[in-house]
C-alpha atoms as a PDB file:
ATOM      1  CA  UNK A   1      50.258 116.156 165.721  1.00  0.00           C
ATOM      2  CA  UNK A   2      48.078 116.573 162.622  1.00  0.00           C
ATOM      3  CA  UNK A   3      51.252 118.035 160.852  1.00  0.00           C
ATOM      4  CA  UNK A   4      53.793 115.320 161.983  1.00  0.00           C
ATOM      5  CA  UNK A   5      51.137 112.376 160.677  1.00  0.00           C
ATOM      6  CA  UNK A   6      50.877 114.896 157.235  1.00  0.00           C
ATOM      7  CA  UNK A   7      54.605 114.720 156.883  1.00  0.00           C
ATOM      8  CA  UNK A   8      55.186 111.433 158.139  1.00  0.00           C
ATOM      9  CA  UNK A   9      52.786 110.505 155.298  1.00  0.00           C
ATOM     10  CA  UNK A  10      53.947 112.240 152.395  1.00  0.00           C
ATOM     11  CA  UNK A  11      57.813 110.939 153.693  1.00  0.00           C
ATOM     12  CA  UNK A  12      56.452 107.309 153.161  1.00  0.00           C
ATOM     13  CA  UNK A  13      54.968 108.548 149.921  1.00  0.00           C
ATOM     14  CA  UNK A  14      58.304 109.751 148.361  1.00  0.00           C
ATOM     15  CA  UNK A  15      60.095 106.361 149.616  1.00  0.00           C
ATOM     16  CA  UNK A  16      57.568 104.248 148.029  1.00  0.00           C
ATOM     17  CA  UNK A  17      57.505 106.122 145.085  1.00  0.00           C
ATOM     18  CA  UNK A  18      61.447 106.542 144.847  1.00  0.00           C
ATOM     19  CA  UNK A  19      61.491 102.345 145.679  1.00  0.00           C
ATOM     20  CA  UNK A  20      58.706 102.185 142.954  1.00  0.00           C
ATOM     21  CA  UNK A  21      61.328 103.863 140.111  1.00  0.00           C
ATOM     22  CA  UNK A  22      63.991 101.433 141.407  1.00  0.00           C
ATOM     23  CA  UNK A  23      61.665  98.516 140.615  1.00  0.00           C
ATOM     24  CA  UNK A  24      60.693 100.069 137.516  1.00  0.00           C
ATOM     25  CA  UNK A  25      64.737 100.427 136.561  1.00  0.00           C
ATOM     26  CA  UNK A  26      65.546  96.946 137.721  1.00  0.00           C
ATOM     27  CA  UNK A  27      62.195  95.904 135.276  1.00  0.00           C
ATOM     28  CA  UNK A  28      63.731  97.902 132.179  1.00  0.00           C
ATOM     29  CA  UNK A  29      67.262  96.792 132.409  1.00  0.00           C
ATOM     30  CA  UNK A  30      66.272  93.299 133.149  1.00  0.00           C
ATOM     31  CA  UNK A  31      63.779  93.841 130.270  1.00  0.00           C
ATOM     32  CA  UNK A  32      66.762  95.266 127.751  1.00  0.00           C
ATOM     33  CA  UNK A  33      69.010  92.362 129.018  1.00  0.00           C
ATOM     34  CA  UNK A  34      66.453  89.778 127.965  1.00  0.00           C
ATOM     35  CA  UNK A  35      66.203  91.316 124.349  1.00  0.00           C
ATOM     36  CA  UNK A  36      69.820  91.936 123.809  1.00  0.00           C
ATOM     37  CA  UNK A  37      70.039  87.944 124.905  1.00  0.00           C
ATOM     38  CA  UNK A  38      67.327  87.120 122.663  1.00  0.00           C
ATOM     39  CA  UNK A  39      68.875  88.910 119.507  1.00  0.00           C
ATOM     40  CA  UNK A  40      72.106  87.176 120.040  1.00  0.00           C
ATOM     41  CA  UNK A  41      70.696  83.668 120.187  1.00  0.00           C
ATOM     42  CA  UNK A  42      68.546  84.500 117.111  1.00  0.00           C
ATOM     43  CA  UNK A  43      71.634  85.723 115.393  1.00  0.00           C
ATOM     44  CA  UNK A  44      73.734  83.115 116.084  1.00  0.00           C
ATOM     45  CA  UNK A  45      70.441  80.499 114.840  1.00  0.00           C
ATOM     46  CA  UNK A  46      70.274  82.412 111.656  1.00  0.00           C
ATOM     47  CA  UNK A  47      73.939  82.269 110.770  1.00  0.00           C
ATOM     48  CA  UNK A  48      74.129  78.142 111.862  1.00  0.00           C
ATOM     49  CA  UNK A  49      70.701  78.260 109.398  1.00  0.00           C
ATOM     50  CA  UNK A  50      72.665  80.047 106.678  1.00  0.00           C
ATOM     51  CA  UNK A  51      75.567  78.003 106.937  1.00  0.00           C
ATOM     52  CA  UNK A  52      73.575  74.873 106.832  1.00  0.00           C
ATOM     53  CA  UNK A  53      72.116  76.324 103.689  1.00  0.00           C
ATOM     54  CA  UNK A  54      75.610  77.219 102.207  1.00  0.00           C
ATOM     55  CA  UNK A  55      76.869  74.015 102.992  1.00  0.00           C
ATOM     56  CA  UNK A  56      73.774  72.546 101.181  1.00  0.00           C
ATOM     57  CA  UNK A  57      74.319  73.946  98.191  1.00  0.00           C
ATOM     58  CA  UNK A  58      77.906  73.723  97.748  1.00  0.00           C
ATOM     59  CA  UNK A  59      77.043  70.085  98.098  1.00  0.00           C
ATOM     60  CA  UNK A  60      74.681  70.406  94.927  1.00  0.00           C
ATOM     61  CA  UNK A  61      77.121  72.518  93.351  1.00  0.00           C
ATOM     62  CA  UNK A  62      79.881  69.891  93.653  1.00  0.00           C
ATOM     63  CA  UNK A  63      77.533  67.117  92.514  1.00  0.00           C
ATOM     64  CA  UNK A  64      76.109  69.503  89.352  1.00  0.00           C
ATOM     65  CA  UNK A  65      80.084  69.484  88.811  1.00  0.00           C
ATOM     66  CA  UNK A  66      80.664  66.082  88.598  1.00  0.00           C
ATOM     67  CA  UNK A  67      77.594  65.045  86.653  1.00  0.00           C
ATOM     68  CA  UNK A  68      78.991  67.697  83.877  1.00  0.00           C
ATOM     69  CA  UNK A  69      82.443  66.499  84.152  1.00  0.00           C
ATOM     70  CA  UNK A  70      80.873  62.691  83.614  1.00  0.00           C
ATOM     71  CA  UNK A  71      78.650  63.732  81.151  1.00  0.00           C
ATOM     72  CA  UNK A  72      81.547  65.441  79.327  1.00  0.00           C
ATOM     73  CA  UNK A  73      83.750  62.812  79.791  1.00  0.00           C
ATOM     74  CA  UNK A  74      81.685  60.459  78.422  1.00  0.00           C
ATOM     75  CA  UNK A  75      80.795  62.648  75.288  1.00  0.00           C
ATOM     76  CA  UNK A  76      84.392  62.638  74.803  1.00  0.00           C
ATOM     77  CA  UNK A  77      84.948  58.924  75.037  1.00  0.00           C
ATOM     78  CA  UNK A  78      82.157  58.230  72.653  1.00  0.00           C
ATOM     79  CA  UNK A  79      83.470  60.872  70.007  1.00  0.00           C
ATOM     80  CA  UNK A  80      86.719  59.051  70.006  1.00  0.00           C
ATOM     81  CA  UNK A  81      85.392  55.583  69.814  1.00  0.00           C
ATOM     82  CA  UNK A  82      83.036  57.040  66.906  1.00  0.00           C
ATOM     83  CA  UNK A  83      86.408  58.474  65.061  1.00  0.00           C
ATOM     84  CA  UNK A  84      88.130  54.935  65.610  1.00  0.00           C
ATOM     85  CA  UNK A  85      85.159  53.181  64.239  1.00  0.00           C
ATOM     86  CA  UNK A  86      84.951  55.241  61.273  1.00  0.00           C
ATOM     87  CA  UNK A  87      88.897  55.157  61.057  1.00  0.00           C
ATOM     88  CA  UNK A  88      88.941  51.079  61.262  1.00  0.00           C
ATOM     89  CA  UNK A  89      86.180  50.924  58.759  1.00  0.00           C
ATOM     90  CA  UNK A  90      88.706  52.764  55.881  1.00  0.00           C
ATOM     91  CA  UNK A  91      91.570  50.865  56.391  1.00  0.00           C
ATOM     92  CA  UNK A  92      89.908  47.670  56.888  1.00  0.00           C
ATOM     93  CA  UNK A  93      88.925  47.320  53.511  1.00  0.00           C
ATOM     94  CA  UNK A  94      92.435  47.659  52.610  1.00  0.00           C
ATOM     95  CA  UNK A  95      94.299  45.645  55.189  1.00  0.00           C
ATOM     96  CA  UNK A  96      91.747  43.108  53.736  1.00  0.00           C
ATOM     97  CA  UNK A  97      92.712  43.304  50.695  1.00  0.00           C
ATOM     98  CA  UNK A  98      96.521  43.320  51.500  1.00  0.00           C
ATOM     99  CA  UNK A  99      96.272  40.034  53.639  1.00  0.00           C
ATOM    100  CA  UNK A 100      94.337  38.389  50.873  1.00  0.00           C
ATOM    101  CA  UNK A 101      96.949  39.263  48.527  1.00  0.00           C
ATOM    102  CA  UNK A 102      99.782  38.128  51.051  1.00  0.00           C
ATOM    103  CA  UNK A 103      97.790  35.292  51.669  1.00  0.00           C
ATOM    104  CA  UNK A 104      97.452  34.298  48.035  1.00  0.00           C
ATOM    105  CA  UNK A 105     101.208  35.376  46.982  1.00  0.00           C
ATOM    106  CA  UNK A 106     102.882  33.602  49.866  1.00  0.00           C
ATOM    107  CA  UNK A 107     101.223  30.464  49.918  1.00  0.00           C
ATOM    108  CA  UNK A 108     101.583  29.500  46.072  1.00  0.00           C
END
């Protein structure tokens, strides 16, 4: 009877231990499924965080773009006014000069 308890024994023994690896399985692939799930959502925050970023700076970039382009445009503008300034100021002196002498010829 001994014998039949002995084997009885080691028979639970084997199914606990064979249930044990089953638990230990379910453990690691629930364990593997957690980290694969993990990496994805940190993936997917990392490239919404770099597209926020890129998005960011092609905003700066477009503004840096703009504040040239003004800048230039304005450096433009005040060349030309500068060159009709100094244009007006050389023929002013004549178109003075040539309405005085209209004036004076065509009113004696």
């Amino acid at each position: 009877m001994d014998s039949l308890r002995g084997q009885g024994g080691i028979q639970m023994l084997l199914t606990a231990e064979q249930e044990a690896g089953r638990i230990v399985s379910a453990a690691r692939t629930a364990k593997l499924a957690r980290m694969k799930q993990a990496k994805d959502e940190a993936e997917k925050e990392m490239e919404e965080y770099r597209s926020r970023l890129e998005e960011e700076y092609q905003t700066q970039i477009s503004g840096t773009e703009q504040e040239a382009a003004a800048k230039r445009l304005e450096e433009e503008t005040d060349g030309r006014i500068q060159n009709l300034k100094e244009s007006s100021s050389k023929v002013s002196k004549e178109i003075v000069k040539m309405l005085i002498k209209y004036v004076t010829t065509t009113g004696a």
